[in-house]
Protein backbone atom coordinates (compact mmCIF):
# COMPACT_ATOMS: atom_id res chain seq x y z
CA UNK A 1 79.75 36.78 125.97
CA UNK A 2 76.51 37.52 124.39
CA UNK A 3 72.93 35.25 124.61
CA UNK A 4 72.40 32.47 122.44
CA UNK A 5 68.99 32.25 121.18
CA UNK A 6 68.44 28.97 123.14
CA UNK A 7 69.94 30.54 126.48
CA UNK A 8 66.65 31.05 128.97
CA UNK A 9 67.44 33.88 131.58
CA UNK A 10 66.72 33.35 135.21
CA UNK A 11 66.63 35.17 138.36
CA UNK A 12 69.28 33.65 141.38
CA UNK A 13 67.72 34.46 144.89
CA UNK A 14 69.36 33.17 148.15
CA UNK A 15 67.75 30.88 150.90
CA UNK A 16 70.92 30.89 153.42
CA UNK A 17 73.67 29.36 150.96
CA UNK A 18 71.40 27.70 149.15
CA UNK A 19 70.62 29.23 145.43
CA UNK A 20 67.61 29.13 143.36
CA UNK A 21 66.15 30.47 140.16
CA UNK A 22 63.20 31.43 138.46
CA UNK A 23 62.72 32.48 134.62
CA UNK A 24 62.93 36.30 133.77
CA UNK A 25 59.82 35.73 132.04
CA UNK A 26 57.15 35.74 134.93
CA UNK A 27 59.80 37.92 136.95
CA UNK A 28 57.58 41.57 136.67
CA UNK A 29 59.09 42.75 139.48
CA UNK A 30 61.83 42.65 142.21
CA UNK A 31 60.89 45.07 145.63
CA UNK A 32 62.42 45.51 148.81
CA UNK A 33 60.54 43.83 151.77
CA UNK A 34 57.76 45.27 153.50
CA UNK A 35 55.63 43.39 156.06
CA UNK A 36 52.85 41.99 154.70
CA UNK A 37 49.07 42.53 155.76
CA UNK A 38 48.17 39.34 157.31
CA UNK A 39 45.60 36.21 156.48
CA UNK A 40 43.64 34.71 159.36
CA UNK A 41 43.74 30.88 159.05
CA UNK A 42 46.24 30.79 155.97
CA UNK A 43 48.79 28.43 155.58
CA UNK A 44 51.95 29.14 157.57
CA UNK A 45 54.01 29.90 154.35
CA UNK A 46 51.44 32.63 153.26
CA UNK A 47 52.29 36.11 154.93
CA UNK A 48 49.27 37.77 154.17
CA UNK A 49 48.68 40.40 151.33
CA UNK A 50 51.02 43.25 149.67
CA UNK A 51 50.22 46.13 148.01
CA UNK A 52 52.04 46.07 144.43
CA UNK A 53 51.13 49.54 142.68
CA UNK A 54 47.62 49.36 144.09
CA UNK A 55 47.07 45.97 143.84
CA UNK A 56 46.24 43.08 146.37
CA UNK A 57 48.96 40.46 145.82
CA UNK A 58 49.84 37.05 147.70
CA UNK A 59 53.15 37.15 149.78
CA UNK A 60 54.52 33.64 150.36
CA UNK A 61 57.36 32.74 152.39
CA UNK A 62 59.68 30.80 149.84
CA UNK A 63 61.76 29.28 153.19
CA UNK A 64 58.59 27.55 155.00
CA UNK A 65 57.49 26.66 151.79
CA UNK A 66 60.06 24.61 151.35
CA UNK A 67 60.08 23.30 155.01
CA UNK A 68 63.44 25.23 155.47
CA UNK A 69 63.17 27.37 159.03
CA UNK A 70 62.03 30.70 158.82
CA UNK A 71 64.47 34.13 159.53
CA UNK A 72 64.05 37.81 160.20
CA UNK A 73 63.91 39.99 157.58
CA UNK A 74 66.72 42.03 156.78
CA UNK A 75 67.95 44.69 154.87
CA UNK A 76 68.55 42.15 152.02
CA UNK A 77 65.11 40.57 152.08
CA UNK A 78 63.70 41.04 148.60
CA UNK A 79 60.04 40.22 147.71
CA UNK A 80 59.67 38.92 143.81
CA UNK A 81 56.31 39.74 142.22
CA UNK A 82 55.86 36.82 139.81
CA UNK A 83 52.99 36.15 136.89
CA UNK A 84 52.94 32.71 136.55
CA UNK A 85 50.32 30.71 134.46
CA UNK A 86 48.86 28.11 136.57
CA UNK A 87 45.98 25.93 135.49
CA UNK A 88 45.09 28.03 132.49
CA UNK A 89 44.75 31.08 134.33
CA UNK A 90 47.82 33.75 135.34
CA UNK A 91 48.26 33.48 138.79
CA UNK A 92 49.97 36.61 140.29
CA UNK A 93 51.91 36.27 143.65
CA UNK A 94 54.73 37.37 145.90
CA UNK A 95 57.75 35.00 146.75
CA UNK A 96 59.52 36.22 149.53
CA UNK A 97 63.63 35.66 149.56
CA UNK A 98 66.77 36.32 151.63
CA UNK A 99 67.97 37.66 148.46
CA UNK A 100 68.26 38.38 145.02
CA UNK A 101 71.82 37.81 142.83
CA UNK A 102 71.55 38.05 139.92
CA UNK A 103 69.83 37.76 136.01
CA UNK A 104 71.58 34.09 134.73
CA UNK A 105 72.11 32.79 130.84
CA UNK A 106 71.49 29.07 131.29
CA UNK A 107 71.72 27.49 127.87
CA UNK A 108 69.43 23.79 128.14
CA UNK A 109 72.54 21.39 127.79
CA UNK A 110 73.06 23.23 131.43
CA UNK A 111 70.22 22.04 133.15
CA UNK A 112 70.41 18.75 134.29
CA UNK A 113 67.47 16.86 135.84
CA UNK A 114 65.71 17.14 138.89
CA UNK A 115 67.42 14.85 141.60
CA UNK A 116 65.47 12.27 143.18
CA UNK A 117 67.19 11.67 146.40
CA UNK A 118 69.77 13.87 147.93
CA UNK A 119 67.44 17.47 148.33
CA UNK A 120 65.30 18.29 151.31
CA UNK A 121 62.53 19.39 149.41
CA UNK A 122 59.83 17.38 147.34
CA UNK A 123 61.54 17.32 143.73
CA UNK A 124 58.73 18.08 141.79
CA UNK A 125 59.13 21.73 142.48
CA UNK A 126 62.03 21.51 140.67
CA UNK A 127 62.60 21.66 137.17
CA UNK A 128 66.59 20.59 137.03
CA UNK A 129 69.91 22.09 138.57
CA UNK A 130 72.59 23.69 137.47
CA UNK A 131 76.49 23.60 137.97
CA UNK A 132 77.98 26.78 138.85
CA UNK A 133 81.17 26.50 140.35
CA UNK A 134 81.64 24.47 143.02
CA UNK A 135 77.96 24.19 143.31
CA UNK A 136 74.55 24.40 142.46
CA UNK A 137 71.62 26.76 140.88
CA UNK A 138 68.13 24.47 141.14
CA UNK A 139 65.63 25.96 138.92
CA UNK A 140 61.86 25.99 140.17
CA UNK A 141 59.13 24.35 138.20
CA UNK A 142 56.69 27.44 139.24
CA UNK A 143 53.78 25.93 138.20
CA UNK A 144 54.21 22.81 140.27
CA UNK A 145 55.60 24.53 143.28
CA UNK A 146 52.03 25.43 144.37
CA UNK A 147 49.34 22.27 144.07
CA UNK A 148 46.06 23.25 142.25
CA UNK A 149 44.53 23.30 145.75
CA UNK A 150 47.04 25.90 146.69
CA UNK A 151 46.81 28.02 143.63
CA UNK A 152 42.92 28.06 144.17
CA UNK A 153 43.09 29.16 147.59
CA UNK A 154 45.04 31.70 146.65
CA UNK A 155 42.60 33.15 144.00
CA UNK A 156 39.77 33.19 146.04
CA UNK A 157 41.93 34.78 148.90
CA UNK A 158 43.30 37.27 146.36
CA UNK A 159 39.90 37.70 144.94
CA UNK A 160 38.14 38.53 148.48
């Protein structure tokens, strides 16, 4: 089945059973895990800084971020290197998952809204949810999953 111009590609990654996605188009990178290099007084969800080819980038935790428990890496443990634009400025930074599935074709008439009761996450972070099967793909609003005070503290970390 080949891409309609209106399908939008996304990346599926695993929390537990639980499946997410972010576009292709601030994807530029998927690694295996290595530990981060550690932040004093960062937020619990920020692992510290990776080196992606020879540049300091921030690692978060995608679980704690979400207030879902945190786990051991494992040999499935990918890290996601992600460009996103945030607050007219490209904000580059690590999201750290128990895996990665696959590269989706969501066409729009896919995606329905962002639920407002039923998740255990704030739904602004989300930017609507797909049916796949017997259940569901819930796309990430990446811009809004970090606040503005977030995404500053981050710069200056990343910048010191």
């Amino acid at each position: 089945m080949a891409d309609t111009p209106s399908e939008q590609q996304f990346v599926t990654l695993a929390l537990g059973a639980e499946v997410f996605a972010v576009p292709v188009a601030f994807v530029r990178e998927i690694l295996d895990y290595s530990p981060p290099f550690a932040i004093p007084d960062g937020p619990a969800y920020m692992l510290g800084l990776t080196d992606v080819r020879g540049r300091a980038t921030p690692m978060l935790d995608l679980r704690l971020k979400l207030g879902l428990p945190a786990v051991a890496p494992t040999f499935n443990t990918r890290m996601l290197v992600l460009d996103i634009p945030v607050a007219g400025r490209l904000l580059s930074l690590g999201l750290v998952a128990d895996r990665v599935i696959e590269v989706a074709a969501v066409s729009p008439d896919e995606i329905e809204p962002a639920p407002d009761i039923g998740v255990p996450w704030r739904s602004d972070y989300i930017h609507g949810v797909v049916r796949r099967d017997d259940s569901f793909i819930v796309l990430f609003d990446l811009a809004r999953l970090l606040t503005s005070q977030e995404a500053a503290a981050i710069t200056v970390q990343h910048a010191a």
